[in-house]
N, C-alpha and C. Protein backbone atom coordinates (compact mmCIF):
# COMPACT_ATOMS: atom_id res chain seq x y z
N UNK A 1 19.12 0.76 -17.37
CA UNK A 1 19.97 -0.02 -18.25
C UNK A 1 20.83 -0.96 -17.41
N UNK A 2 20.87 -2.30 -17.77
CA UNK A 2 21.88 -3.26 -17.09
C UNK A 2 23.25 -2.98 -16.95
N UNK A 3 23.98 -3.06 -15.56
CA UNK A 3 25.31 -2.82 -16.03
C UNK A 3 25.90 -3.88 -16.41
N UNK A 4 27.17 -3.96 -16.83
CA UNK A 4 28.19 -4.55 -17.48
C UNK A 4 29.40 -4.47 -16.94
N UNK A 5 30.10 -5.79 -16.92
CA UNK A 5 31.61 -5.27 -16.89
C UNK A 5 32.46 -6.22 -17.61
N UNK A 6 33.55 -5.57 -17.94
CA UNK A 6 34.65 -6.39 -18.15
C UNK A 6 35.64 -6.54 -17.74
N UNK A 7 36.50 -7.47 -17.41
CA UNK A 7 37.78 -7.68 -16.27
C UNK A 7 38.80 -8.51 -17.46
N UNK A 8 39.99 -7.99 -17.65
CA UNK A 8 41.32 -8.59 -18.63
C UNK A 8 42.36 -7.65 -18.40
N UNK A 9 43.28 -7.80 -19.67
CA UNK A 9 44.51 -7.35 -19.93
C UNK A 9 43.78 -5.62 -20.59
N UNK A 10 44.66 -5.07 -20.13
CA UNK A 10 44.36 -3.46 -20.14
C UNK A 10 44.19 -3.15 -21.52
N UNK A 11 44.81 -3.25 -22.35
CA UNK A 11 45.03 -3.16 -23.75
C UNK A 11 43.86 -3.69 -24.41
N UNK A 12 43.66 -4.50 -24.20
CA UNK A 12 42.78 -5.46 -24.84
C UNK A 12 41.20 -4.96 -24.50
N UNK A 13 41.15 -4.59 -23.28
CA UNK A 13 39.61 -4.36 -22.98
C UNK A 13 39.32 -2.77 -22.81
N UNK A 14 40.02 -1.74 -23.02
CA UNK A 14 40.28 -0.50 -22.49
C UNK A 14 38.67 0.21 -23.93
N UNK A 15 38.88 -0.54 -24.85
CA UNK A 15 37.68 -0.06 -25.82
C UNK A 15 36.16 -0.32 -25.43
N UNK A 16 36.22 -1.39 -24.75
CA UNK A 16 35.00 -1.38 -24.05
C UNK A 16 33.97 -0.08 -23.35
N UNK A 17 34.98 0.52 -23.12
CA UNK A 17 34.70 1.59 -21.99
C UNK A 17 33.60 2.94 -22.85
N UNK A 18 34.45 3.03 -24.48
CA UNK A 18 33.34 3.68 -25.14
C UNK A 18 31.75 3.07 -25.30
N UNK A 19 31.64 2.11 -24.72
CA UNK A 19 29.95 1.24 -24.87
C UNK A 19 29.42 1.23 -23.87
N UNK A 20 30.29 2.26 -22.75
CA UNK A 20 29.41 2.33 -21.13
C UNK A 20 29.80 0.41 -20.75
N UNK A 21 30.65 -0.22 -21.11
CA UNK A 21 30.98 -1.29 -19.98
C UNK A 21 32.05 -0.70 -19.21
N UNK A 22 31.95 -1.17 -17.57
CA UNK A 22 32.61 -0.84 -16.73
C UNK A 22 33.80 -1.58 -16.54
N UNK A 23 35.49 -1.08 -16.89
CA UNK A 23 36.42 -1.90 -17.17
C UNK A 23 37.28 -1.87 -15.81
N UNK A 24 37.63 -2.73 -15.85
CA UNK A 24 38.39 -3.62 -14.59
C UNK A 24 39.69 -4.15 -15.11
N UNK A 25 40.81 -3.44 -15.37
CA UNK A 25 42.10 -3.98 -16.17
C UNK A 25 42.83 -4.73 -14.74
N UNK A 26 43.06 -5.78 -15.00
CA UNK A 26 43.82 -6.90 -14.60
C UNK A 26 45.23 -6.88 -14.73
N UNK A 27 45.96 -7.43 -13.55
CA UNK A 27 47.48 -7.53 -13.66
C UNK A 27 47.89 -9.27 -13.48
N UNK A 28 47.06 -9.68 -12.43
CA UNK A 28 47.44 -11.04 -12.31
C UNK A 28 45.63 -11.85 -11.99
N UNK A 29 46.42 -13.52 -12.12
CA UNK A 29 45.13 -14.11 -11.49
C UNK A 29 44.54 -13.77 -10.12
N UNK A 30 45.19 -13.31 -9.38
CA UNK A 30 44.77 -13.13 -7.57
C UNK A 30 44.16 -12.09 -8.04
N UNK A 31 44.51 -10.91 -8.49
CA UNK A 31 43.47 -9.80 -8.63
C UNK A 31 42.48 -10.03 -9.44
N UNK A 32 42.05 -10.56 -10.56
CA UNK A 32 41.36 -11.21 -11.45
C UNK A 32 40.21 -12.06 -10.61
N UNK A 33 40.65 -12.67 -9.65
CA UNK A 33 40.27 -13.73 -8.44
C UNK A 33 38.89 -12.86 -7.64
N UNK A 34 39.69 -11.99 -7.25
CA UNK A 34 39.21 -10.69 -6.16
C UNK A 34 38.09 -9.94 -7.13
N UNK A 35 38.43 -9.43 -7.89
CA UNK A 35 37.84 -8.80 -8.64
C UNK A 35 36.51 -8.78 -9.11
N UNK A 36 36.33 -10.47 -9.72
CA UNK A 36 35.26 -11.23 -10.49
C UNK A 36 34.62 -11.53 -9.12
N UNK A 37 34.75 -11.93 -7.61
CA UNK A 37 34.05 -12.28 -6.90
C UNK A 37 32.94 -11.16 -6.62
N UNK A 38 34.19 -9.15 -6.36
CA UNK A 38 33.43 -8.91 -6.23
C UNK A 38 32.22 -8.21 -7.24
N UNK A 39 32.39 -8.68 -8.19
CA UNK A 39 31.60 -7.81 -9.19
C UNK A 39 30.01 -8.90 -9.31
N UNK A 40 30.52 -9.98 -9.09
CA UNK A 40 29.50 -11.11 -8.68
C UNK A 40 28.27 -10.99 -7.61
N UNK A 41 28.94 -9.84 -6.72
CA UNK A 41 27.90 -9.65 -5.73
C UNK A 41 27.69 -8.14 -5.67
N UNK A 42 27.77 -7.55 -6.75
CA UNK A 42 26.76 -6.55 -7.24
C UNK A 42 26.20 -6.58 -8.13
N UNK A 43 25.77 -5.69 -8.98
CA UNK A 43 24.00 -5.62 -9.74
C UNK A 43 24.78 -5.34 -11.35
N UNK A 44 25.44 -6.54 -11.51
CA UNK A 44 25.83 -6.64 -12.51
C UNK A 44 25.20 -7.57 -13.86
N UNK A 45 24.47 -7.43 -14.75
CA UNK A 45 24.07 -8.10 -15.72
C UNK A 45 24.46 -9.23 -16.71
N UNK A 46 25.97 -8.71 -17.14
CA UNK A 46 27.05 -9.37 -17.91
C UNK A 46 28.35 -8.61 -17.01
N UNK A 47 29.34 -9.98 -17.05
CA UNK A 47 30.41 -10.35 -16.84
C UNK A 47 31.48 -10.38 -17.86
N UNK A 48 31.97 -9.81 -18.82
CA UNK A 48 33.21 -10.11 -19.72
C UNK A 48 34.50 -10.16 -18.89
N UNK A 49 34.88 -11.90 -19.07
CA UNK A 49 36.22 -11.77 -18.88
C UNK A 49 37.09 -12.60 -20.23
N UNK A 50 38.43 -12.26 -20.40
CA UNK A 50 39.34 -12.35 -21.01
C UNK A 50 39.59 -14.19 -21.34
N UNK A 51 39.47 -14.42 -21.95
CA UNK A 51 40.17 -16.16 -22.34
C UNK A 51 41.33 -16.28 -20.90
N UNK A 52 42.69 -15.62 -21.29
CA UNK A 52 43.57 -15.61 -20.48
C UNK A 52 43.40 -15.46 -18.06
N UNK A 53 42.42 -14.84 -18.33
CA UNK A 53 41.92 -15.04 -16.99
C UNK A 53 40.56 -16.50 -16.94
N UNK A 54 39.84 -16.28 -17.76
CA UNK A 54 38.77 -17.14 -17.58
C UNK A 54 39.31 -18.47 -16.93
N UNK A 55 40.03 -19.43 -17.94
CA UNK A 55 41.09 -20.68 -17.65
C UNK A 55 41.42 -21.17 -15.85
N UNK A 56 41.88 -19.71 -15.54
CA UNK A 56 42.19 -19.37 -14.60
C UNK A 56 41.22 -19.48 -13.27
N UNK A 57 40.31 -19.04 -13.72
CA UNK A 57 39.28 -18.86 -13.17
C UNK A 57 37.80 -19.64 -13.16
N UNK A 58 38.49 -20.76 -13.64
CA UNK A 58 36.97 -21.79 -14.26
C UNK A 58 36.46 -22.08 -13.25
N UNK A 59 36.67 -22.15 -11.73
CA UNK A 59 35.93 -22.98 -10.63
C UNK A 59 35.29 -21.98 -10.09
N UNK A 60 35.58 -20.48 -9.87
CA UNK A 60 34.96 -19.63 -9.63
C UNK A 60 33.87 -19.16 -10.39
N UNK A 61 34.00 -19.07 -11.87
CA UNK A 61 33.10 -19.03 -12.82
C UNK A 61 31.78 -20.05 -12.93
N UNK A 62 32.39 -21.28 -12.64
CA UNK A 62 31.26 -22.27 -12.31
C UNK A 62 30.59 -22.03 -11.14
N UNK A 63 31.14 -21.82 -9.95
CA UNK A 63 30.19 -21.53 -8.69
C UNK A 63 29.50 -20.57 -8.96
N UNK A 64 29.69 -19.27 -9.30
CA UNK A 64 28.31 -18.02 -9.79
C UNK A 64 27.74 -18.63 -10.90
N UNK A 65 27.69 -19.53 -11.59
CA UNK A 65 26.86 -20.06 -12.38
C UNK A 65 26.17 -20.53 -11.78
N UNK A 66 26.52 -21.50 -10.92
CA UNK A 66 25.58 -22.53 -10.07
C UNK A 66 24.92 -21.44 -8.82
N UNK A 67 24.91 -20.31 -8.15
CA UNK A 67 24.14 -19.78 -7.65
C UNK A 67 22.81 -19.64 -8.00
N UNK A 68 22.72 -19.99 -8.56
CA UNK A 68 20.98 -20.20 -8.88
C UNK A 68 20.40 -19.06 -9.50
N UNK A 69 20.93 -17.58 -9.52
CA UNK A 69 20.12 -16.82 -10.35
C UNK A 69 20.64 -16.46 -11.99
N UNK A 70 19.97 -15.82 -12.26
CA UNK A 70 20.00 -15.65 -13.89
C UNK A 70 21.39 -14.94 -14.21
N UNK A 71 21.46 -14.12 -13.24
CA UNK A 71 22.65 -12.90 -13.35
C UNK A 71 23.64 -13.30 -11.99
N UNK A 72 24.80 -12.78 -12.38
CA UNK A 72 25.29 -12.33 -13.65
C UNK A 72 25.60 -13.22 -15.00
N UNK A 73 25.56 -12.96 -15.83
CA UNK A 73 25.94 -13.92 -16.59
C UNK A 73 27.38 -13.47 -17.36
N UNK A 74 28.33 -14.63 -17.34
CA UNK A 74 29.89 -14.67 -17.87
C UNK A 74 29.95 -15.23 -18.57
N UNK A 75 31.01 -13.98 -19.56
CA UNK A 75 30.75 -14.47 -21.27
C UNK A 75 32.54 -14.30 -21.07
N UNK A 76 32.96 -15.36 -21.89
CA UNK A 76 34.52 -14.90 -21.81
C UNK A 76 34.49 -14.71 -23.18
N UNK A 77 35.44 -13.71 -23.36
CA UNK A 77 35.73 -13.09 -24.54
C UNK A 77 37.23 -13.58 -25.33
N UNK A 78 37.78 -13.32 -26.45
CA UNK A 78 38.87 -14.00 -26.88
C UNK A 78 40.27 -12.72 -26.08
N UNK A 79 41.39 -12.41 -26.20
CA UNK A 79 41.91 -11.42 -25.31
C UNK A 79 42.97 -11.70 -26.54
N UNK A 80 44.55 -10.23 -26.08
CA UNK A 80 45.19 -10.71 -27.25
C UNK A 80 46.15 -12.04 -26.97
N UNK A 81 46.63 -12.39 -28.28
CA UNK A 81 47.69 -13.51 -28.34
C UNK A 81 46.56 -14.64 -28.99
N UNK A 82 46.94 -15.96 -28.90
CA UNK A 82 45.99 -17.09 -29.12
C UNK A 82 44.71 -17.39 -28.59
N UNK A 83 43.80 -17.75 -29.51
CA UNK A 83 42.00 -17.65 -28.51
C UNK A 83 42.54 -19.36 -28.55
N UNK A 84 42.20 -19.44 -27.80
CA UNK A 84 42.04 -20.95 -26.80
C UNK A 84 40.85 -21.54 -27.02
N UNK A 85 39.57 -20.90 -27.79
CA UNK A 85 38.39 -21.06 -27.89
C UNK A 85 37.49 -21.72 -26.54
N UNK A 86 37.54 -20.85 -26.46
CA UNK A 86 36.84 -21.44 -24.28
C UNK A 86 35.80 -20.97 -24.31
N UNK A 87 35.95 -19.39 -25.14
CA UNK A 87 34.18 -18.80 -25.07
C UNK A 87 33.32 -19.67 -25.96
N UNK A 88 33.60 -20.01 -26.90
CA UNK A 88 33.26 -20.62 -28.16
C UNK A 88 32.79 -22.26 -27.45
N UNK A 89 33.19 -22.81 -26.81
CA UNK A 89 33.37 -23.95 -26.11
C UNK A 89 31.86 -23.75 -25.15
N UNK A 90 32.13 -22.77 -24.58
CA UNK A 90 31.58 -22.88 -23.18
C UNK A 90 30.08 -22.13 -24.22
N UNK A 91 30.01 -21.41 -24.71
CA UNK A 91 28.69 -21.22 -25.89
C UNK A 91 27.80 -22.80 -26.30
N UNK A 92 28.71 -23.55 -27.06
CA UNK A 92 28.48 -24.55 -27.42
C UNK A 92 27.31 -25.35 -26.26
N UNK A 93 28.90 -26.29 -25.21
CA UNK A 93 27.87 -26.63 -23.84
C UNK A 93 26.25 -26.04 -23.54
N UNK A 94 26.55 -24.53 -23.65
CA UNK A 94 25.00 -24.05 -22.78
C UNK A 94 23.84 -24.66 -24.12
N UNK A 95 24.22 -24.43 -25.36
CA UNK A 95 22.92 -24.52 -26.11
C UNK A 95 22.61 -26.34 -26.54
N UNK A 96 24.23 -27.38 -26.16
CA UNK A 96 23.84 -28.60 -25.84
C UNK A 96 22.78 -28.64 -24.97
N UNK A 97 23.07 -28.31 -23.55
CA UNK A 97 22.53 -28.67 -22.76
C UNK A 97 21.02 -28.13 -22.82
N UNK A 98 20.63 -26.88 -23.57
CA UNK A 98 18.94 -25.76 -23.34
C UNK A 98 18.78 -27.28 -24.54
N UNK A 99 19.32 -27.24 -25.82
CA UNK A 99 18.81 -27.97 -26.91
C UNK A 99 18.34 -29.99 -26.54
N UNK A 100 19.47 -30.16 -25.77
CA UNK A 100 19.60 -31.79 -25.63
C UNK A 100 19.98 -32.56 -26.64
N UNK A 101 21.18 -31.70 -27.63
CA UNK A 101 21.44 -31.95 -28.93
C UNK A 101 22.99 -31.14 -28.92
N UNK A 102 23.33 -31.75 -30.06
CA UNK A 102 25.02 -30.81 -30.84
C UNK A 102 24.25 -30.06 -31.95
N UNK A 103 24.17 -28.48 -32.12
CA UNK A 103 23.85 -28.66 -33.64
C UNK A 103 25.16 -27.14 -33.60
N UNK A 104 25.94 -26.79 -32.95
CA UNK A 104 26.91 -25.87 -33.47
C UNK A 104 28.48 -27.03 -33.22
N UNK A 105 29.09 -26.99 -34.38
CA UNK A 105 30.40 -27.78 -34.86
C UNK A 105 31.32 -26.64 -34.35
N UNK A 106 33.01 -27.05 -34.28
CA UNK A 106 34.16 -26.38 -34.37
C UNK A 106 34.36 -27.30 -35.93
N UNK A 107 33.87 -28.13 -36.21
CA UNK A 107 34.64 -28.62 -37.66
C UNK A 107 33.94 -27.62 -38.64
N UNK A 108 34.56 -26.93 -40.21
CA UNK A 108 34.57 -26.51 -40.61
C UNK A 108 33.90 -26.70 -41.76
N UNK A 109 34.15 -28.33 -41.87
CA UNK A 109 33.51 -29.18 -42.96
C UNK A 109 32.15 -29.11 -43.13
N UNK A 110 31.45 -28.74 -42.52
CA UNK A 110 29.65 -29.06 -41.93
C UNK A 110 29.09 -27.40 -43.08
């Protein structure tokens, strides 16, 4: 079975842990920093991190993207307080870019 992890605010991700993802509660960006690098260079499948770190963390997130393999793959998740919609965003982008088209809206109207 693939592992998993997730890296955020303790509260927020601590339920994960009943689904067998491996949780990584976060205090600041430097540990968040540390953390996601090293989970990047083990045999990790999916990546969940938090809206509130992701932001944080967008240039690092882009470089393990751009490593060239399939995995890990980073899904940011919404965390508590305001979703910023970044996962939702960054969803969008990937199926622009596989499609070569827009066909998922944030407008409501559609």
């Amino acid at each position: 079975m693939p592992k998993m992890a997730i890296l955020g605010e303790r509260d927020a991700i601590l339920g994960f842990k009943a689904v067998g993802v491996n949780v990584f509660p976060i205090k600041n960006t430097d540990e968040a920093e540390a953390v996601l690098r090293k989970l990047a260079m083990e045999d990790y499948a999916a990546i969940f991190v938090s809206e509130r770190y992701a932001q944080d963390l967008e240039l690092q997130i882009k470089e393990i993207e751009r490593s060239g393999g399939m995995f890990p793959s980073i899904v940011i998740i919404p965390g508590p307080g305001v979703n910023q919609g970044l996962g939702m965003n960054k969803i969008k982008n990937m199926v622009e870019k596989a499609l070569g088209m827009a066909i998922l809206s944030t407008d409501e109207k559609q």
